[in-house]
Protein backbone atom coordinates (compact mmCIF):
# COMPACT_ATOMS: atom_id res chain seq x y z
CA UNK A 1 -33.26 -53.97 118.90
CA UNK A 2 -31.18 -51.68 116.72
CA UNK A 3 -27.60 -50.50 117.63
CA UNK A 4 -27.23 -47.72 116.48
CA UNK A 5 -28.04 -43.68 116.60
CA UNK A 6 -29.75 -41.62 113.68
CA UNK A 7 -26.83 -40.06 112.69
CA UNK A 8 -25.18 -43.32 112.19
CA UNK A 9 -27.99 -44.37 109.83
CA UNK A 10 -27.35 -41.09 107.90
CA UNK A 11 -23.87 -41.82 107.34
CA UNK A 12 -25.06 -45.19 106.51
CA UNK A 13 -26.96 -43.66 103.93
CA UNK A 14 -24.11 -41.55 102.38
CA UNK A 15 -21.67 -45.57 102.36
CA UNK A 16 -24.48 -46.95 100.41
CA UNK A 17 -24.18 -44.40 97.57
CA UNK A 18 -23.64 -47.15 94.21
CA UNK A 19 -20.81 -44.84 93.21
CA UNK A 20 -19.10 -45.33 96.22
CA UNK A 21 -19.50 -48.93 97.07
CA UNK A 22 -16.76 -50.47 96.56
CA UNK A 23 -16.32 -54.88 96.58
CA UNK A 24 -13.97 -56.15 99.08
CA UNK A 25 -11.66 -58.91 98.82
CA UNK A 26 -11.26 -61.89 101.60
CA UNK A 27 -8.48 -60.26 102.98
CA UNK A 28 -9.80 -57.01 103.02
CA UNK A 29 -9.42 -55.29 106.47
CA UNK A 30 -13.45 -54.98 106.74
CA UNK A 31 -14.99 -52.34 109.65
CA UNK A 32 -18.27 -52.76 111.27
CA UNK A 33 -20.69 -49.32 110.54
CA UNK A 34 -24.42 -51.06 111.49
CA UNK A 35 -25.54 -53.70 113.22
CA UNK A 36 -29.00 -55.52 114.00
CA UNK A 37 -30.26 -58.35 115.64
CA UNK A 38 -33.07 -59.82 114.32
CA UNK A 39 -36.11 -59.75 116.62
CA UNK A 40 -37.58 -63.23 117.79
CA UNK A 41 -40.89 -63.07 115.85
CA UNK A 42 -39.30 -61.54 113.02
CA UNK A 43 -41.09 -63.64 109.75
CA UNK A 44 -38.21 -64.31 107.16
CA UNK A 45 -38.14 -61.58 104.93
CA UNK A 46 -35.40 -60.69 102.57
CA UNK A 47 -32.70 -58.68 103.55
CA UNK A 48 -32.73 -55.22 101.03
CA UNK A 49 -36.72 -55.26 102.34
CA UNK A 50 -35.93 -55.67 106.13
CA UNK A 51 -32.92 -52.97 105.73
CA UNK A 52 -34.81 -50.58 103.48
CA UNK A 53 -37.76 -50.23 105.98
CA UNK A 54 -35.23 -49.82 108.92
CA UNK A 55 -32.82 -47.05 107.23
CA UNK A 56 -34.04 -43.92 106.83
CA UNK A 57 -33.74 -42.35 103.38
CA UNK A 58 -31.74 -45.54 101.95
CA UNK A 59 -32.96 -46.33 98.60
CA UNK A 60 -33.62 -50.36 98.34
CA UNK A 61 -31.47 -50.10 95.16
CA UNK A 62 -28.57 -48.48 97.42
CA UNK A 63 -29.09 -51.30 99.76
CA UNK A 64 -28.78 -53.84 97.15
CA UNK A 65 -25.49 -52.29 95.17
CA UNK A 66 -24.08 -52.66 99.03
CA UNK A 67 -25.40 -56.59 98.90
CA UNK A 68 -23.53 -57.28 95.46
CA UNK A 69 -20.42 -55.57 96.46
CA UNK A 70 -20.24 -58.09 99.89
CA UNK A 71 -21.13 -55.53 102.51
CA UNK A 72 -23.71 -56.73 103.79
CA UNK A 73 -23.47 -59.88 105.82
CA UNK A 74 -25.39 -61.75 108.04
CA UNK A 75 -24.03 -63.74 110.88
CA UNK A 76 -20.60 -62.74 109.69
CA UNK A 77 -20.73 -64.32 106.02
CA UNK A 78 -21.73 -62.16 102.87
CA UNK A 79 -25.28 -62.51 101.66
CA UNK A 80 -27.30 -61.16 98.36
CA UNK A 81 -29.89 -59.03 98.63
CA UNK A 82 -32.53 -62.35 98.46
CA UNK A 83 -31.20 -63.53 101.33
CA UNK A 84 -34.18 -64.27 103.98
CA UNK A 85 -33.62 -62.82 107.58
CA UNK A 86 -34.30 -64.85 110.31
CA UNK A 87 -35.26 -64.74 114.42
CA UNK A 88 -31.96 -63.86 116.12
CA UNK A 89 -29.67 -63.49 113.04
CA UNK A 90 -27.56 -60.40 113.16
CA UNK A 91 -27.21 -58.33 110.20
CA UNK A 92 -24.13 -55.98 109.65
CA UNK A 93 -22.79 -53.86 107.24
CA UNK A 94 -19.18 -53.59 106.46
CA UNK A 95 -17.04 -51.82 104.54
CA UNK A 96 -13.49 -51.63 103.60
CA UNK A 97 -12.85 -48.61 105.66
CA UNK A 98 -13.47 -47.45 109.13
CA UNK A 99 -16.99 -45.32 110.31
CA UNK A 100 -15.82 -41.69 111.04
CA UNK A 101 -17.62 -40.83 114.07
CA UNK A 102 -16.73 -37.04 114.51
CA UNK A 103 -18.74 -34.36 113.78
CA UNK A 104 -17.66 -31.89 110.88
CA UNK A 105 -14.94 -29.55 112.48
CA UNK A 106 -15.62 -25.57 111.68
CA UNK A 107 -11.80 -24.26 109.73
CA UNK A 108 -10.97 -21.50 108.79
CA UNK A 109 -10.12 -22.12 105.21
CA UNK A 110 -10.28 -19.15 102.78
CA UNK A 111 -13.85 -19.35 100.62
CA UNK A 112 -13.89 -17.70 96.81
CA UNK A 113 -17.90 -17.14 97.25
CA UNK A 114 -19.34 -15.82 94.03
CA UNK A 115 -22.92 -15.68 95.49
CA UNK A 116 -24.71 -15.73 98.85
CA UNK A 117 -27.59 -14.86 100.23
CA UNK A 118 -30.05 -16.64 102.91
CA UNK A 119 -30.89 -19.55 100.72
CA UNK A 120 -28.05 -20.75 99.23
CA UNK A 121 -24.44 -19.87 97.91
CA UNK A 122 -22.04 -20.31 94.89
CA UNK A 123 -18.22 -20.88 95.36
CA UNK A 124 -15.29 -21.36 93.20
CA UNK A 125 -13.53 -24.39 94.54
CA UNK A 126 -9.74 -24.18 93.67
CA UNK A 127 -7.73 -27.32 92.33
CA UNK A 128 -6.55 -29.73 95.46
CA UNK A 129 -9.61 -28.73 97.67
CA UNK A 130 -11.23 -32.25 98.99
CA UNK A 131 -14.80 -31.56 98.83
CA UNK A 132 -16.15 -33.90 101.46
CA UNK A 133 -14.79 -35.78 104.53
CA UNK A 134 -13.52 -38.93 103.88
CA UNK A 135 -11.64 -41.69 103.93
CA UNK A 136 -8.21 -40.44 105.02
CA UNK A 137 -9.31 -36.48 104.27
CA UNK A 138 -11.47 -35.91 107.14
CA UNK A 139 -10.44 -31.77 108.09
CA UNK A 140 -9.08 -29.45 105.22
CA UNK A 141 -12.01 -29.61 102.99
CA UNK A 142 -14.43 -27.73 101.78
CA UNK A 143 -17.56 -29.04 103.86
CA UNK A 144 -15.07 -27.85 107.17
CA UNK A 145 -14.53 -24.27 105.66
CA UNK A 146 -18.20 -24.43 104.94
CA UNK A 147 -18.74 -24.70 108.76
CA UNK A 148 -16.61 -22.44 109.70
CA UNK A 149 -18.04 -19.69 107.41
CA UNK A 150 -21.31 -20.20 108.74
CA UNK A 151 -20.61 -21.12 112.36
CA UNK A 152 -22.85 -17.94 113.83
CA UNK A 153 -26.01 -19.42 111.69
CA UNK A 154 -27.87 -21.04 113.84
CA UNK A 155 -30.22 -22.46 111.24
CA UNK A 156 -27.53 -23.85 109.67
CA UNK A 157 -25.79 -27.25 111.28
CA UNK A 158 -22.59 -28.75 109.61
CA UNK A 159 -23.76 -31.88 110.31
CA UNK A 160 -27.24 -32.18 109.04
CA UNK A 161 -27.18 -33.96 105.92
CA UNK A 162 -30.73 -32.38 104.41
CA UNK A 163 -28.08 -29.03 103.69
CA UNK A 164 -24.47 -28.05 102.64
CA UNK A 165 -23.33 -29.63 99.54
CA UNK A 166 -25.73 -30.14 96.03
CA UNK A 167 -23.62 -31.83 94.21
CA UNK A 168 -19.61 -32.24 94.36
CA UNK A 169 -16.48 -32.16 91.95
CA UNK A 170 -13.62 -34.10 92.27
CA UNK A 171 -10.18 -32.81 94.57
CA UNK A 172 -8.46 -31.99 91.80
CA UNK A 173 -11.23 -30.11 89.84
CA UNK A 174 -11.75 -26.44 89.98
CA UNK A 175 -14.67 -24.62 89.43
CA UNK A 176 -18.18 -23.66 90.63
CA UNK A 177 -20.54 -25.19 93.52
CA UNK A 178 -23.92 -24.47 94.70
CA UNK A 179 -24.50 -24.95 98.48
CA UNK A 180 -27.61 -25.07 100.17
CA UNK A 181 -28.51 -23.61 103.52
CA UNK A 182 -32.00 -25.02 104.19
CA UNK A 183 -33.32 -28.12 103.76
CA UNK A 184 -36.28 -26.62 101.61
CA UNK A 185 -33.52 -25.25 99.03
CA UNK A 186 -31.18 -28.64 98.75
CA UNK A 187 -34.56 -30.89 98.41
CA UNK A 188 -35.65 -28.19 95.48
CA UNK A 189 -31.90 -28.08 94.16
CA UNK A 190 -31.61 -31.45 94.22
CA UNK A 191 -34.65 -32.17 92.15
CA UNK A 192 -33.35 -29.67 89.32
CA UNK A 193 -29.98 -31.75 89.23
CA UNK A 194 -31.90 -35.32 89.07
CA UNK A 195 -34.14 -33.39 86.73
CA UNK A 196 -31.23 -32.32 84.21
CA UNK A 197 -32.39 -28.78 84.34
CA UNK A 198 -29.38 -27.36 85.43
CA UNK A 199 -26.62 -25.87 83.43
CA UNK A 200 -23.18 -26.99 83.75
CA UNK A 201 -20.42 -26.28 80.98
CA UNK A 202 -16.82 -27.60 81.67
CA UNK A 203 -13.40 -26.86 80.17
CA UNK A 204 -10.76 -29.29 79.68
CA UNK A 205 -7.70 -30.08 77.99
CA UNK A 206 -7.44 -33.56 76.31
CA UNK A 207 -4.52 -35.49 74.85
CA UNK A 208 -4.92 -35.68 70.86
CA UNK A 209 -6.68 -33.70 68.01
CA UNK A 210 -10.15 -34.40 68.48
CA UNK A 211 -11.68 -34.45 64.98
CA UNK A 212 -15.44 -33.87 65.22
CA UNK A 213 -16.30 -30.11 65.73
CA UNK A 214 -18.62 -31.64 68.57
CA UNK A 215 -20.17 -34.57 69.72
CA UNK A 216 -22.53 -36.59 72.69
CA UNK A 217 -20.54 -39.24 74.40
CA UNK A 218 -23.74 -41.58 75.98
CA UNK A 219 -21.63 -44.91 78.29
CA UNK A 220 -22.57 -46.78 81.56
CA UNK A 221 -19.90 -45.46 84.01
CA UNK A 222 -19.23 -47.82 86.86
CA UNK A 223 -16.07 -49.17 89.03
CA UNK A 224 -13.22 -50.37 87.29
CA UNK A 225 -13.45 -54.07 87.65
CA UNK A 226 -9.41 -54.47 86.89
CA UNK A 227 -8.90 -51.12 89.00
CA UNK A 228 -11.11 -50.47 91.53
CA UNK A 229 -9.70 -46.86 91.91
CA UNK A 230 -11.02 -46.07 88.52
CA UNK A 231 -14.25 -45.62 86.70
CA UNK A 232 -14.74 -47.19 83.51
CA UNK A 233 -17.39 -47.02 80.48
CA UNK A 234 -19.39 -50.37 80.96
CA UNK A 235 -20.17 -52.41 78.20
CA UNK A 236 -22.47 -54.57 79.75
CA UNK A 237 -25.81 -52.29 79.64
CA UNK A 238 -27.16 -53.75 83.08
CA UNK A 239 -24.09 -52.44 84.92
CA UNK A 240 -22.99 -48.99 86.23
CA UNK A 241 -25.31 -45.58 85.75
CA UNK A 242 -26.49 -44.27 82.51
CA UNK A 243 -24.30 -41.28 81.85
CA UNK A 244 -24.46 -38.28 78.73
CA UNK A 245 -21.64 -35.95 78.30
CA UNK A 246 -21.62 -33.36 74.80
CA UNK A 247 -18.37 -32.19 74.04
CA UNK A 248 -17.65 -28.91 71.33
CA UNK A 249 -13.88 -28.15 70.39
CA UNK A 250 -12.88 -24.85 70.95
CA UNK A 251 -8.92 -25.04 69.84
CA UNK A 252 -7.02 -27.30 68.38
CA UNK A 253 -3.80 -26.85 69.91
CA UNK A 254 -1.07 -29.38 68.14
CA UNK A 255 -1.25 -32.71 69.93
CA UNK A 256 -4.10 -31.32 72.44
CA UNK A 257 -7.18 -30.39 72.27
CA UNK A 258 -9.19 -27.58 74.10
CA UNK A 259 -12.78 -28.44 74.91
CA UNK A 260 -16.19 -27.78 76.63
CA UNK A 261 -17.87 -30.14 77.91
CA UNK A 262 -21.56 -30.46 78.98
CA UNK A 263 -23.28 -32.52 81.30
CA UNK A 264 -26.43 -34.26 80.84
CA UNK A 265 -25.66 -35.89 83.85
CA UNK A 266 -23.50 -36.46 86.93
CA UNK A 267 -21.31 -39.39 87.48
CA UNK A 268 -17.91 -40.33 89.60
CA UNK A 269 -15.20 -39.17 86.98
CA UNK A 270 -17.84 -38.46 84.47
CA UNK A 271 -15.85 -36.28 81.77
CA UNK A 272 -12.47 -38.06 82.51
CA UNK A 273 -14.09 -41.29 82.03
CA UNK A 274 -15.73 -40.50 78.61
CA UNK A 275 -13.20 -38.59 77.55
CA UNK A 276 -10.47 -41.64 77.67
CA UNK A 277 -13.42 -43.73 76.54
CA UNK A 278 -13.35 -41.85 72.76
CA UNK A 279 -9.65 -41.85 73.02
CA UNK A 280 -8.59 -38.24 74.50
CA UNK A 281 -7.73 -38.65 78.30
CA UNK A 282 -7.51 -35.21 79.91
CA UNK A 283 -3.87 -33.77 80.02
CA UNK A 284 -1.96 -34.38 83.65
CA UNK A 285 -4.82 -36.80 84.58
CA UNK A 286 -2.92 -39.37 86.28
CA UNK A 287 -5.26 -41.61 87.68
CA UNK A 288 -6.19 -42.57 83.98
CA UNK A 289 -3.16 -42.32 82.22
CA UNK A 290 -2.99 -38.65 80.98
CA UNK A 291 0.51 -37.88 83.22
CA UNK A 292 2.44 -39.71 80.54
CA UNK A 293 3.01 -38.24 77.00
CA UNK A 294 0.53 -39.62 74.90
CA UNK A 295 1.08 -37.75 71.47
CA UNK A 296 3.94 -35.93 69.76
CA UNK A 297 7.03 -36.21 68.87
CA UNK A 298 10.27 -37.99 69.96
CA UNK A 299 12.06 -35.01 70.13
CA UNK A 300 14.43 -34.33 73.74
CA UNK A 301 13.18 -30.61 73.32
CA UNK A 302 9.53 -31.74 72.88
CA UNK A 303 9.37 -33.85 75.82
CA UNK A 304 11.06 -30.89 78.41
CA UNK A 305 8.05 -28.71 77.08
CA UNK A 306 5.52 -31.13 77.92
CA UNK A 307 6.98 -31.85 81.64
CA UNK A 308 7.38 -27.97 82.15
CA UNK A 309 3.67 -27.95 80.81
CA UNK A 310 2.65 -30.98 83.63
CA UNK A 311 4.67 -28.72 86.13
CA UNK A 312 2.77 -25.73 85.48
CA UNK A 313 -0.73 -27.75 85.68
CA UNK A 314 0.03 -30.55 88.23
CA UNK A 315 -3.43 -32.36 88.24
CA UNK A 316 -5.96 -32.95 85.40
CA UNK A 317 -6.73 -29.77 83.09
CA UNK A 318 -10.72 -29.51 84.39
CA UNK A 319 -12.44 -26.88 85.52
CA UNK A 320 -16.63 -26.21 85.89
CA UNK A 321 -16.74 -23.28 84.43
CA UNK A 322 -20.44 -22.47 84.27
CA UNK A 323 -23.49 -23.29 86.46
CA UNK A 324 -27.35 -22.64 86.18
CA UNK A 325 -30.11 -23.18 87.91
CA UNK A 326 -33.73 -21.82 89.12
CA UNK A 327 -33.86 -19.95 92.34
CA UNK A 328 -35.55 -22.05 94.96
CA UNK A 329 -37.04 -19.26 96.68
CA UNK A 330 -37.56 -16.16 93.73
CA UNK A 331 -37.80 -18.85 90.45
CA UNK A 332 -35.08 -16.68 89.33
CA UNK A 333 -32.79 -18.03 85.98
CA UNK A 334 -29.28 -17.98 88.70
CA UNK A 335 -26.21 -17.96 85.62
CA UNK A 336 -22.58 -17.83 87.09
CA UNK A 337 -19.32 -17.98 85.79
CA UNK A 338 -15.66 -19.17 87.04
CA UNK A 339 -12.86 -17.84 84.44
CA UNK A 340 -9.74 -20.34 84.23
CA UNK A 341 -7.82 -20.62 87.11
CA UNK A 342 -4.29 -19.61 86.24
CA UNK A 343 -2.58 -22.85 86.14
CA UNK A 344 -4.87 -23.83 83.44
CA UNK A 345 -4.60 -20.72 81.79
CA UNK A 346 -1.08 -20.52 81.57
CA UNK A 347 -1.05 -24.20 80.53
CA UNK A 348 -3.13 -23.13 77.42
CA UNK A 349 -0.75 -20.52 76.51
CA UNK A 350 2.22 -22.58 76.47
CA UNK A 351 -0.07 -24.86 73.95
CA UNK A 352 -0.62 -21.78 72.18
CA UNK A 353 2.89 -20.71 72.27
CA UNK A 354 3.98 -24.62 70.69
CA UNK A 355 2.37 -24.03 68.06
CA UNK A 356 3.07 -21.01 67.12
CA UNK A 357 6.71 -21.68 67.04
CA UNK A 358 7.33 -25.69 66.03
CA UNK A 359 11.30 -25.12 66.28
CA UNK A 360 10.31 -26.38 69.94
CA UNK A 361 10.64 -30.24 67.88
């Protein structure tokens, strides 16, 4: 008999995610989110089969990324996704963190909404926002404003995975969401993103001169296997998720480079990844490198303009500028657009500003 409520299994289904699976080492502090215990005339079956047809809306590929990352265990010890259940064994899955069992709190947080009507709605998330509740950022983000702005819809429930978020950008991303507020409009918003119909155009500012007036960028982007808080271009082609960015220069800016970038598709760290894969990590990106200075000169005054440039953009220079996509309800072409916020702006102008006046070296 199973131990556990639907919602559980939801949030199950949300661990599972590849991108998000993460391996655990021995002495990993490992938390219990679902349990099972096999029934008596259970006929050995293998485990991503017996879990796939008890989990609602867990993919059996989920299920087995889970299995390969050690999560999955059966009478306490890890097993692959071949392994063959058996009368009375109990199945769990663990991970590295523990389950958050609270519902999504309604905050006031100030919303920039761009767009809104009954359907859906378009906001312009600012740098340092968390997206989602998480590990160790479970109220101040987005999803909890969210709540809160909607709190007197009654069709609309915070905690009812089939609406709220599309898609998501990372905490210290700015730029343009679309949020769905039926279950109708995420399933047919969902489809256009796994479809690669909608439009998405990013800025960012990269580290070097990057030589080709444009370009496609086409990697597997998976973990890190030397830094698990990383994503990394795969070279093995059987590993991580097939992933397309193009990239056109707009400015060459002395030892940076101003670019869009366009996504083909979706992945953890997508642009930051690629973008360090061809050599040009995005500028203040410190999780891959880009806080240090990677280009330039030697030169004492040189080096106080850079640090007065990471002080006036203190996280990685991204922001979504652009999003499309079909109306769910009217079929109609939706186009928005998120100018730079002003830390990047003003970041741009001091590259502007460099080069314009090279007595800075």
């Amino acid at each position: 008999m199973m131990k556990q409520l639907p919602e559980d299994i939801d949030l199950l289904n949300d661990e599972l995610e590849a991108d998000d699976v993460e391996a655990v080492g021995d002495d990993a502090q490992l938390y219990e989110h679902f349990r099972v215990v096999v029934d008596k005339g259970q006929e050995m079956l293998r485990v991503d089969k017996y879990l796939f047809d008890r989990l609602t809306n867990a993919s059996r590929n989920r299920i087995q990324k889970a299995a390969d990352a050690g999560c999955i265990m059966a009478n306490g010890k890890a097993v692959k996704s071949s392994y063959k259940v058996k009368p009375l064994d109990i199945i769990t899955v663990m991970m590295d963190r523990p389950r958050y069992e609270n519902e999504v709190i309604p905050e006031d947080i100030p919303l920039n909404i761009v767009y809104e009507d009954k359907y859906l709605m378009v906001v312009n998330k600012p740098a340092g926002l968390v997206v989602h509740p998480g590990h160790g950022n479970y109220h101040g983000t987005l999803v909890n404003a969210l709540a809160w702005h909607m709190k007197d819809d009654p069709d609309y429930d915070a905690n009812d995975p089939h609406v709220g978020l599309v898609h998501r950008i990372d905490k210290d991303t700015s730029g343009l969401l679309v949020i769905a507020k039926t279950p109708d409009t995420k399933t047919n918003l969902g489809l256009q993103f796994y479809n690669k119909t909608t439009k998405r155009k990013y800025r960012a500012l990269v580290w070097g001169i990057v030589e080709e007036d444009e370009g496609t960028i086409v990697g597997n982007v998976g973990r890190n296997p030397r830094d698990r808080m990383q994503m990394t271009v795969l070279s093995d082609p059987t590993q991580g998720k097939h992933a397309v960015t193009h990239y056109r220069v707009l400015e060459r800016l002395g030892y940076v480079t101003l670019v869009e970038c366009i996504l083909e598709t979706g992945r953890t760290h997508q642009i930051r990844v690629h973008m360090k894969h061809i050599g040009h990590v995005l500028f203040n990106d410190e999780r891959y490198g880009g806080h240090e200075i990677l280009k330039g000169t030697h030169f004492s005054k040189y080096k106080q303009f850079v640090n007065n440039c990471f002080e006036t953009c203190p996280r990685q220079a991204l922001h979504a500028m652009t999003l499309g996509f079909v109306h769910p309800a009217t079929g109609e072409e939706m186009h928005f657009t998120s100018e730079l916020p002003d830390d990047m702006a003003q970041l741009i102008d001091k590259w502007r500003g460099y080069i314009s006046n090279r007595n800075l070296e």
